[in-house]
N, C-alpha and C. Protein backbone atom coordinates (compact mmCIF):
# COMPACT_ATOMS: atom_id res chain seq x y z
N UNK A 1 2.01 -10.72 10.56
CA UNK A 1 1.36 -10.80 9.28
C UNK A 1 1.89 -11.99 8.49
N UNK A 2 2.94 -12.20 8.33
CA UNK A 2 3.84 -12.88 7.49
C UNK A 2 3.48 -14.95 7.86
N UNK A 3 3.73 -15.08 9.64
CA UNK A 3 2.48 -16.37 10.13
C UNK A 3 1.35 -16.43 9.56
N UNK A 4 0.78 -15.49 9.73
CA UNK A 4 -0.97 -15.75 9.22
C UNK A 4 -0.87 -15.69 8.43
N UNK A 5 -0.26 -15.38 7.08
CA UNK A 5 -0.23 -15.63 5.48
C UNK A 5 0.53 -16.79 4.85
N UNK A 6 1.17 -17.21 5.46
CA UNK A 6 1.93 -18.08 5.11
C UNK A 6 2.18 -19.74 5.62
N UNK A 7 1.45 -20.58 5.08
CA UNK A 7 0.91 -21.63 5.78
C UNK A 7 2.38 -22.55 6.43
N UNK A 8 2.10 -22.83 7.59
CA UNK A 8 3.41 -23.57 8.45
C UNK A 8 4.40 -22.36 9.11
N UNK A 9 3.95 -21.35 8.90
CA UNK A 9 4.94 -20.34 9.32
C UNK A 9 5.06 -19.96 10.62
N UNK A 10 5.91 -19.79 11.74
CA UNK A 10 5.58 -19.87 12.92
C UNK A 10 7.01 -19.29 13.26
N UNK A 11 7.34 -18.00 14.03
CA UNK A 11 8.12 -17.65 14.95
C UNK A 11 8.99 -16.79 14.50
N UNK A 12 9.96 -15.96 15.19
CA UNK A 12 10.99 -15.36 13.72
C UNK A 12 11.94 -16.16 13.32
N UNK A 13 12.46 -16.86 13.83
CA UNK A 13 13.48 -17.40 13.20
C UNK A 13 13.20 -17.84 11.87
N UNK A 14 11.83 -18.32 11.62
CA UNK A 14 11.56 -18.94 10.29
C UNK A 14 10.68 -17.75 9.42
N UNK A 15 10.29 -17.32 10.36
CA UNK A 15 9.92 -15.51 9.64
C UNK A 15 10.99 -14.70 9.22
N UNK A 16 12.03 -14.37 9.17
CA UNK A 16 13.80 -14.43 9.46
C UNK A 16 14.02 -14.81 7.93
N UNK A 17 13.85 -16.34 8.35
CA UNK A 17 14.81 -16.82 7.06
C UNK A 17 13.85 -17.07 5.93
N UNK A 18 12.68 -17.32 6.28
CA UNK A 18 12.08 -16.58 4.90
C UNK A 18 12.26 -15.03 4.39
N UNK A 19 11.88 -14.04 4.77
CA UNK A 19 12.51 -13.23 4.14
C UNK A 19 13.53 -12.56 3.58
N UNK A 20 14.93 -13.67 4.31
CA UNK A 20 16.29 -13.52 3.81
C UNK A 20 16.45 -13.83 2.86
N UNK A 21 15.10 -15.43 2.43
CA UNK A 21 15.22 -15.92 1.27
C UNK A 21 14.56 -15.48 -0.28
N UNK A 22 13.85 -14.25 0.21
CA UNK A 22 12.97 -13.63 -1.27
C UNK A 22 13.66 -12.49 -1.46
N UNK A 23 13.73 -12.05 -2.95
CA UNK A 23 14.41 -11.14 -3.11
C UNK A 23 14.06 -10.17 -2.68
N UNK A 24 14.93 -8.69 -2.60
CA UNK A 24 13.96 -7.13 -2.33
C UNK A 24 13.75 -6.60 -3.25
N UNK A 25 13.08 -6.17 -4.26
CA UNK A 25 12.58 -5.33 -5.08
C UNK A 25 12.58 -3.88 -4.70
N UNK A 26 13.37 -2.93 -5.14
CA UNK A 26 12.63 -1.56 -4.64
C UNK A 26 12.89 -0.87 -5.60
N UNK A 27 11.85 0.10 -5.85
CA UNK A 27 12.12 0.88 -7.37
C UNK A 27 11.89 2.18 -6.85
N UNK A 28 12.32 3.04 -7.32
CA UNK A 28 11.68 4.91 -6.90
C UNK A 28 11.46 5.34 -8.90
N UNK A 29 10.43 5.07 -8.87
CA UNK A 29 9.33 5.55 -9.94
C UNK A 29 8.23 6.07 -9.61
N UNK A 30 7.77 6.93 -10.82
CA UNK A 30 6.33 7.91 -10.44
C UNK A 30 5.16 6.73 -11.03
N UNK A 31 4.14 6.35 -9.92
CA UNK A 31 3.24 5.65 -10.17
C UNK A 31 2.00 6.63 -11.17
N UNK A 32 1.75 6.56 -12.08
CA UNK A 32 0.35 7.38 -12.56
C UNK A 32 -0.66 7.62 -11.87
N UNK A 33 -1.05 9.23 -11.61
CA UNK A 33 -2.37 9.53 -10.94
C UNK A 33 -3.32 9.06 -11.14
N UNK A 34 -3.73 8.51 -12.18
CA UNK A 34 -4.93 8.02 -12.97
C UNK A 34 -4.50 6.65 -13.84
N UNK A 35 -5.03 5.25 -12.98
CA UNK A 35 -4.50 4.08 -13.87
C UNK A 35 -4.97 4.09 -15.15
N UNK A 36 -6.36 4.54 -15.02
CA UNK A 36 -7.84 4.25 -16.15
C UNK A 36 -6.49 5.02 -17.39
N UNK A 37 -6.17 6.08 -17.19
CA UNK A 37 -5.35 6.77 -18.28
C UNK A 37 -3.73 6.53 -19.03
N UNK A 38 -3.96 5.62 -17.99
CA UNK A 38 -1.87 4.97 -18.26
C UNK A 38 -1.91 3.97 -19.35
N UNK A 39 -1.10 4.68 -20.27
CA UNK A 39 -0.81 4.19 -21.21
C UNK A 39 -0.29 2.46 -21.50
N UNK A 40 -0.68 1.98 -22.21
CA UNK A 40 0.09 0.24 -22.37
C UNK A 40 1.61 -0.06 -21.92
N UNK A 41 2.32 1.65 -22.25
CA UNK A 41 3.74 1.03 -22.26
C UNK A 41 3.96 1.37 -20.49
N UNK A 42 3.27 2.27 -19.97
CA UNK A 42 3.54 2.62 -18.51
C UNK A 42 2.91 1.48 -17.91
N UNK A 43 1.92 0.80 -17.79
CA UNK A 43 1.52 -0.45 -17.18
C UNK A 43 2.55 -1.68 -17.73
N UNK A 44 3.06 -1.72 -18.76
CA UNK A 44 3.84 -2.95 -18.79
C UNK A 44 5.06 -2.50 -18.01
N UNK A 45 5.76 -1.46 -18.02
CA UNK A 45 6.46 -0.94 -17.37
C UNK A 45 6.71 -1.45 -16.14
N UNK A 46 5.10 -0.90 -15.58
CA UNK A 46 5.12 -1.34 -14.09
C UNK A 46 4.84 -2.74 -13.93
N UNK A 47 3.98 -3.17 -14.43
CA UNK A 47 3.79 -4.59 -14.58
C UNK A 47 5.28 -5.87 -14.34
N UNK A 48 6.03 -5.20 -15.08
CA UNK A 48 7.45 -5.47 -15.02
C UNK A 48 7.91 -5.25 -13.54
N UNK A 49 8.03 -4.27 -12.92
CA UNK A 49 8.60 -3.82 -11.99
C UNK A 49 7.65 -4.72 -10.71
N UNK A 50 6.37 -4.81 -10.83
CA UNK A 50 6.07 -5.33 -9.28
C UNK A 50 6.03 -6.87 -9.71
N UNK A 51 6.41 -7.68 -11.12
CA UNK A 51 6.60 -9.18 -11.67
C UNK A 51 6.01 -9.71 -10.22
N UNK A 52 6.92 -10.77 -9.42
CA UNK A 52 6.25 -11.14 -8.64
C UNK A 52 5.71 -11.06 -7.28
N UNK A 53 6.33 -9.91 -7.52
CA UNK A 53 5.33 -8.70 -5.85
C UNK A 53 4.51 -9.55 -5.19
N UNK A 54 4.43 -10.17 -3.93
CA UNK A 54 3.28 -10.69 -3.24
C UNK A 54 2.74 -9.83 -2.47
N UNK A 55 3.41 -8.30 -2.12
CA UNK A 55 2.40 -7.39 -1.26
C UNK A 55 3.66 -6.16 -2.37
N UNK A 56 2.58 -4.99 -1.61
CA UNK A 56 3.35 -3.73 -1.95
C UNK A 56 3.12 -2.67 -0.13
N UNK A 57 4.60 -2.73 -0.34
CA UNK A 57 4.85 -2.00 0.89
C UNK A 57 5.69 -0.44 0.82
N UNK A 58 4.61 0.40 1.63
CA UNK A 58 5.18 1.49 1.58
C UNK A 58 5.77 2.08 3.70
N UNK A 59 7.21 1.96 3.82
CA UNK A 59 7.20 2.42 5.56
C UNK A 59 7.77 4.01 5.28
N UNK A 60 6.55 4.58 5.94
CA UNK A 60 6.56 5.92 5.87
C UNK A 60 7.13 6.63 4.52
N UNK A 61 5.78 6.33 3.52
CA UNK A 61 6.42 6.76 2.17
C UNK A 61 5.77 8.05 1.80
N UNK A 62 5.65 8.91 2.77
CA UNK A 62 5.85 10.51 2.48
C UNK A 62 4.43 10.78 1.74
N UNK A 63 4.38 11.21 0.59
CA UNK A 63 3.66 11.61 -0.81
C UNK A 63 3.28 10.25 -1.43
N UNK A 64 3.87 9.35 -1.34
CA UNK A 64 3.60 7.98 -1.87
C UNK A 64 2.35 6.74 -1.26
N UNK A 65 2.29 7.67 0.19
CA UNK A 65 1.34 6.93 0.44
C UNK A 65 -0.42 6.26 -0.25
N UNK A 66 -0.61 7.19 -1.04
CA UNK A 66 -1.70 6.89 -1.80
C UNK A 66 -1.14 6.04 -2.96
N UNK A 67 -0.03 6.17 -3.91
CA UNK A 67 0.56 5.25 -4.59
C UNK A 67 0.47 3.68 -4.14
N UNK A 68 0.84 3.65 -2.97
CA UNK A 68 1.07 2.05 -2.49
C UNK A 68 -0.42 1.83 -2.51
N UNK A 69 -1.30 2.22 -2.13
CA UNK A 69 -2.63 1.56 -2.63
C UNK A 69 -2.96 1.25 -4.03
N UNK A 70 -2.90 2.57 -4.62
CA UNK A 70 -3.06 2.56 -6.65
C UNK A 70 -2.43 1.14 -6.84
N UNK A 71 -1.13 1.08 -6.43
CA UNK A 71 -0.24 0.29 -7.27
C UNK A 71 -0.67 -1.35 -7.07
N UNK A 72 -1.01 -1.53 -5.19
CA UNK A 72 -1.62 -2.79 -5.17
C UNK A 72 -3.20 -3.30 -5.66
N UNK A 73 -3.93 -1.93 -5.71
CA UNK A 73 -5.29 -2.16 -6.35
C UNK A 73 -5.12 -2.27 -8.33
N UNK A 74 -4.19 -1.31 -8.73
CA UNK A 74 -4.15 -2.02 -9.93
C UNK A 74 -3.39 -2.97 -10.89
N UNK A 75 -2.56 -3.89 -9.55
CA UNK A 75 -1.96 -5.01 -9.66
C UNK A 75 -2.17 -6.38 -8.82
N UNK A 76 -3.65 -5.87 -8.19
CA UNK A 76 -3.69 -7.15 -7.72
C UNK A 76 -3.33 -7.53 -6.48
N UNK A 77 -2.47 -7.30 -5.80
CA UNK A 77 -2.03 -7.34 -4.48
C UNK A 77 -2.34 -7.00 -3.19
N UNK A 78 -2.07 -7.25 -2.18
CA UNK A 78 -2.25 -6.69 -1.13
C UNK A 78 -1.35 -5.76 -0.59
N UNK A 79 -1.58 -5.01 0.54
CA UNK A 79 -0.99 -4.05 0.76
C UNK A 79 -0.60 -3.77 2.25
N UNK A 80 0.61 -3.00 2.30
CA UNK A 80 0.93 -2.32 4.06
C UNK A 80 1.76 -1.20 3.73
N UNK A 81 1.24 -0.14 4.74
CA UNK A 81 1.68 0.61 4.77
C UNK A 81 1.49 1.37 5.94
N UNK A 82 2.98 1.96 6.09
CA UNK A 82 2.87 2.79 7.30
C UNK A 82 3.06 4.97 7.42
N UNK A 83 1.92 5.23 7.41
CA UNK A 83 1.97 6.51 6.67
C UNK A 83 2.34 6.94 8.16
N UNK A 84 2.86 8.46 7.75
CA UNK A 84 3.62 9.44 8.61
C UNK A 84 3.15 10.77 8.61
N UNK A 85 3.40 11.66 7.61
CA UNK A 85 2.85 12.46 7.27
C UNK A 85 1.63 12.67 5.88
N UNK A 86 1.09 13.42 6.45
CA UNK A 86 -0.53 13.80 5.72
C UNK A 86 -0.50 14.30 4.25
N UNK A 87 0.69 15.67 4.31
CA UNK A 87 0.90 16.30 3.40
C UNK A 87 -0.75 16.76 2.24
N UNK A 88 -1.60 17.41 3.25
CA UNK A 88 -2.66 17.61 3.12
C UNK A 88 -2.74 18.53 1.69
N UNK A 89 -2.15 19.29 1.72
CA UNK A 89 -2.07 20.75 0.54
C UNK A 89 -1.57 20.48 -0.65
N UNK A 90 -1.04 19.10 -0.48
CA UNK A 90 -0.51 18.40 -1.79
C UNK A 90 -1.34 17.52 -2.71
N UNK A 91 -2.43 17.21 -1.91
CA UNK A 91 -3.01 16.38 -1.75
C UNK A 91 -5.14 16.64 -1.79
N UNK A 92 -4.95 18.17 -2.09
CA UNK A 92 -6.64 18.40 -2.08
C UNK A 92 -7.58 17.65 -2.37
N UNK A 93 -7.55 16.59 -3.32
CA UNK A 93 -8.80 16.36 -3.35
C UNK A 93 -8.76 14.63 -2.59
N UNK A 94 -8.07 14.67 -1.75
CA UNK A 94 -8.59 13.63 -0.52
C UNK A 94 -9.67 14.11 0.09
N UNK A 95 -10.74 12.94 0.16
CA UNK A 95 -11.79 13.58 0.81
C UNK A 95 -12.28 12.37 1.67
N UNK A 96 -13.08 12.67 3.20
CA UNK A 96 -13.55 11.57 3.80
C UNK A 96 -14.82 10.86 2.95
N UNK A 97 -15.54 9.67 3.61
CA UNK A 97 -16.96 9.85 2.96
C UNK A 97 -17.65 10.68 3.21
N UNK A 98 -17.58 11.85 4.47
CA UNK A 98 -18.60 12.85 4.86
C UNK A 98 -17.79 13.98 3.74
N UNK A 99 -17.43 13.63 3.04
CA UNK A 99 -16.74 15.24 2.18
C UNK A 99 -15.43 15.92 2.65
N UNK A 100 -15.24 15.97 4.17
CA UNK A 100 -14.27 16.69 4.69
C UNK A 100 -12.99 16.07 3.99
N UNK A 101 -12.46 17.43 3.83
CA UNK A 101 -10.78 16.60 3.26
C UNK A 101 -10.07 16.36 4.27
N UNK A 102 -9.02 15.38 3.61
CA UNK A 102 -7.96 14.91 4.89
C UNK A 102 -6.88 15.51 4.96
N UNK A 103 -6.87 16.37 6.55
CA UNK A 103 -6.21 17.20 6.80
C UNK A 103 -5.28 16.50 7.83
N UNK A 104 -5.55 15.43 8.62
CA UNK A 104 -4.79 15.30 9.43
C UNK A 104 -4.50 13.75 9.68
N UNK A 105 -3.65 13.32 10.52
CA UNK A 105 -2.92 11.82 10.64
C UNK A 105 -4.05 11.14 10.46
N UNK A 106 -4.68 10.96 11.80
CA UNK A 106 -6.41 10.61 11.72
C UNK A 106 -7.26 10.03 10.63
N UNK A 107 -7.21 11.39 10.06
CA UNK A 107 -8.08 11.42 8.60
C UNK A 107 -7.28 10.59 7.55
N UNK A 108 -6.12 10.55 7.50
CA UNK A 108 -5.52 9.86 6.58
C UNK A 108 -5.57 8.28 6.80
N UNK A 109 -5.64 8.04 8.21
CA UNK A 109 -5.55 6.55 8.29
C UNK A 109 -7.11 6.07 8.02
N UNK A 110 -7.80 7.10 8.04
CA UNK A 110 -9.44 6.49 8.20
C UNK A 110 -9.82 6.72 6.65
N UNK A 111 -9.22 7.68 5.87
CA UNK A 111 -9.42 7.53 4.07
C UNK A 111 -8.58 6.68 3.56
N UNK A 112 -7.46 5.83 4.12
CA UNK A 112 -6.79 4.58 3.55
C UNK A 112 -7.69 3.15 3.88
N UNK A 113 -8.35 3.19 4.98
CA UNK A 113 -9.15 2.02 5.07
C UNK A 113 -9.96 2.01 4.70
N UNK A 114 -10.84 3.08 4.03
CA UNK A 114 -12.21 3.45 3.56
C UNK A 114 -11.83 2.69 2.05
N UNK A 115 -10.72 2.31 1.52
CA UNK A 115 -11.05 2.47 0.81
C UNK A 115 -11.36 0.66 -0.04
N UNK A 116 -11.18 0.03 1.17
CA UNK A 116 -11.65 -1.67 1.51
C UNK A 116 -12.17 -1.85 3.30
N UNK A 117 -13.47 -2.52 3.14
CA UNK A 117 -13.58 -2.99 4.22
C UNK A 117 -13.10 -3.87 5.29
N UNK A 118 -12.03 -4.49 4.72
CA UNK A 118 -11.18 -5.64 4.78
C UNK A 118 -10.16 -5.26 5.36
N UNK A 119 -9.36 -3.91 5.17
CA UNK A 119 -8.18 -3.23 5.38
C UNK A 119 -8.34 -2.96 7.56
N UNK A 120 -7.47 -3.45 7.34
CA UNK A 120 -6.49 -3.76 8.83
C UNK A 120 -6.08 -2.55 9.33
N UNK A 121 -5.16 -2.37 10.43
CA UNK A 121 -4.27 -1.55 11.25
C UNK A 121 -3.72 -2.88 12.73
N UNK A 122 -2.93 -2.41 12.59
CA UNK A 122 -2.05 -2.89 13.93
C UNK A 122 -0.77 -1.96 14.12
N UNK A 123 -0.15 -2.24 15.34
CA UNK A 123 0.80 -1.20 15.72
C UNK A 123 2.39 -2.43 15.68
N UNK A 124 3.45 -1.96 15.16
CA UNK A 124 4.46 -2.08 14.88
C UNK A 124 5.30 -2.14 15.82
N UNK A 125 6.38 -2.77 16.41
CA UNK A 125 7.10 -2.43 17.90
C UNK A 125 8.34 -1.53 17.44
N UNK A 126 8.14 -0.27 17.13
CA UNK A 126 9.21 0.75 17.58
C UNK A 126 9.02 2.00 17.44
N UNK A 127 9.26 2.75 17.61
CA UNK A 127 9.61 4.08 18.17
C UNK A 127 8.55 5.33 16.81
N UNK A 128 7.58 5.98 17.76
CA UNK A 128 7.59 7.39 15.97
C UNK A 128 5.99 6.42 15.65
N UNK A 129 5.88 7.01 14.16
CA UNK A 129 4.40 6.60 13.66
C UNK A 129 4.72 4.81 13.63
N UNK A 130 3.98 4.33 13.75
CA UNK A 130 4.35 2.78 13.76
C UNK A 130 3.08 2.07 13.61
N UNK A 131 1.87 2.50 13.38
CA UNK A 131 0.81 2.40 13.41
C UNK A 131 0.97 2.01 11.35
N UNK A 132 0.67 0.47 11.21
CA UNK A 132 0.56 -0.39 10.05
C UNK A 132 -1.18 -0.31 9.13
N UNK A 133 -1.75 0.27 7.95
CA UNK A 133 -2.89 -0.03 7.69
C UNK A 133 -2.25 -1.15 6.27
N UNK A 134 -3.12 -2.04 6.89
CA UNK A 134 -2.31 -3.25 5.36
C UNK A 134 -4.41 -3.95 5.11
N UNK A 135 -3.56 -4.47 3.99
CA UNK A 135 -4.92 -5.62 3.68
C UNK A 135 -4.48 -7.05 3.08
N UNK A 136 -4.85 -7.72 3.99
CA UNK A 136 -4.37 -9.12 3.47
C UNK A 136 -4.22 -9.81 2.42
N UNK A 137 -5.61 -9.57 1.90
CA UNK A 137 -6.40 -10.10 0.55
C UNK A 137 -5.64 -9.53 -0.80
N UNK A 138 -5.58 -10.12 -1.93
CA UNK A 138 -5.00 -9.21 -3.57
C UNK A 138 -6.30 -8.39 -3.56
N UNK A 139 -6.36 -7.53 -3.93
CA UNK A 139 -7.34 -6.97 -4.84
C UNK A 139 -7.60 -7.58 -6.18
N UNK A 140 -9.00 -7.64 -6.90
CA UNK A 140 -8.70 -8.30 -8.19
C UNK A 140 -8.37 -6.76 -8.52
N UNK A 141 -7.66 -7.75 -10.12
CA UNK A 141 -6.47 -6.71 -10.48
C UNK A 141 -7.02 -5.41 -11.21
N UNK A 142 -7.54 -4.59 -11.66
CA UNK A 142 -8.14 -3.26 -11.48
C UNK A 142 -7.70 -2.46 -12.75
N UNK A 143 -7.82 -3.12 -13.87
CA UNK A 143 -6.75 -1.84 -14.80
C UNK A 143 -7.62 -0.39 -14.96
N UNK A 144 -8.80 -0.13 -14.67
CA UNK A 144 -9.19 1.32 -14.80
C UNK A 144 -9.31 1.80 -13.46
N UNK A 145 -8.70 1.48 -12.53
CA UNK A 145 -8.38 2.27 -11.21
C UNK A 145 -7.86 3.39 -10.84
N UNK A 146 -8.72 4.41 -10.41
CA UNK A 146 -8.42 5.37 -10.91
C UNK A 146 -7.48 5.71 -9.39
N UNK A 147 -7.51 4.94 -8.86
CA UNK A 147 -6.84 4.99 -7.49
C UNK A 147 -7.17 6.01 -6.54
N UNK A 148 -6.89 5.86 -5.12
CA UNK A 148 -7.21 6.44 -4.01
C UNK A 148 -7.38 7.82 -4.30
C-alpha cells in the first residue's frame, strides 16, 4: 500500500525508513455514534487528535471497527482496517443492502466495503484474521456523517 501511495517509494527498506520517520499517533477515545450530532467541542477535539493523520488505521480493533470508518469518512481520510471479530449483538443495527444484519466475519467484511465502491481487501502475511479492507482515496471530509 504504502509504494503505490507514495510517489518514488519502492521496497522495504525505504518503506522501513519512512515509517520510522513519521510519528505514531494513537489515542483510545470514544469516537461519536452519530457525527451529524457531535458537538463543536467533540469534533475539534478530534480534529485535534487525527491533525495530520494521512490514513486511519484500525488492526483488529474489536468494537471499533466501524469507528475507523466514521472517523476517516468524517475527517477526510482514507482508511485500513483489519477486522476480527463481528461482535454482532453489539452491534444490531448493521445491516447488509439486502436488510440481513451482519452476523458474521463475511458479512462484516462485505458491510465495510459497501460502504465505498472504491474500498479494497488484500491479505496481510501472517498468521489469524489478516485479511486488510482499506480505501486509498480521502473521503471528502463529511461533517454530518452519520457513519457506518
Amino acid at each position: 500500500w504504502l509504494e503505490s501511495s507514495q510517489s518514488g517509494m519502492r521496497g522495504f527498506t525505504a518503506c522501513q525508513a519512512y515509517v520510522e520517520g513519521c510519528p505514531l499517533r494513537q489515542c483510545q477515545a470514544r469516537a461519536p455514534a452519530d457525527w451529524a450530532k457531535a458537538g463543536d467541542e467533540v469534533r475539534a477535539w478530534w480534529s485535534q487528535v487525527v491533525g495530520r493523520c494521512r490514513v486511519i488505521v484500525g488492526l483488529h480493533p474489536d468494537q471499533a471497527t466501524g469507528s475507523v470508518l466514521q472517523l476517516a469518512r468524517a475527517f477526510g481520510r482514507p482508511f485500513a482496517t483489519v477486522p476480527c471479530c463481528t461482535f454482532a449483538d453489539d452491534f444490531p443495527e448493521r445491516r447488509l443492502a439486502d436488510g440481513r444484519p451482519v452476523r458474521t466475519y463475511d458479512d462484516l467484511v462485505e458491510w465495510l466495503r459497501a460502504h465505498d465502491p472504491a474500498t479494497e481487501l488484500d491479505f496481510l502475511s501472517f498468521h489469524g484474521k489478516n485479511l486488510v479492507v482499506f480505501l486509498r482515496k480521502a473521503w471528502a471530509a463529511d461533517a454530518g456523517a452519520g457513519g457506518p
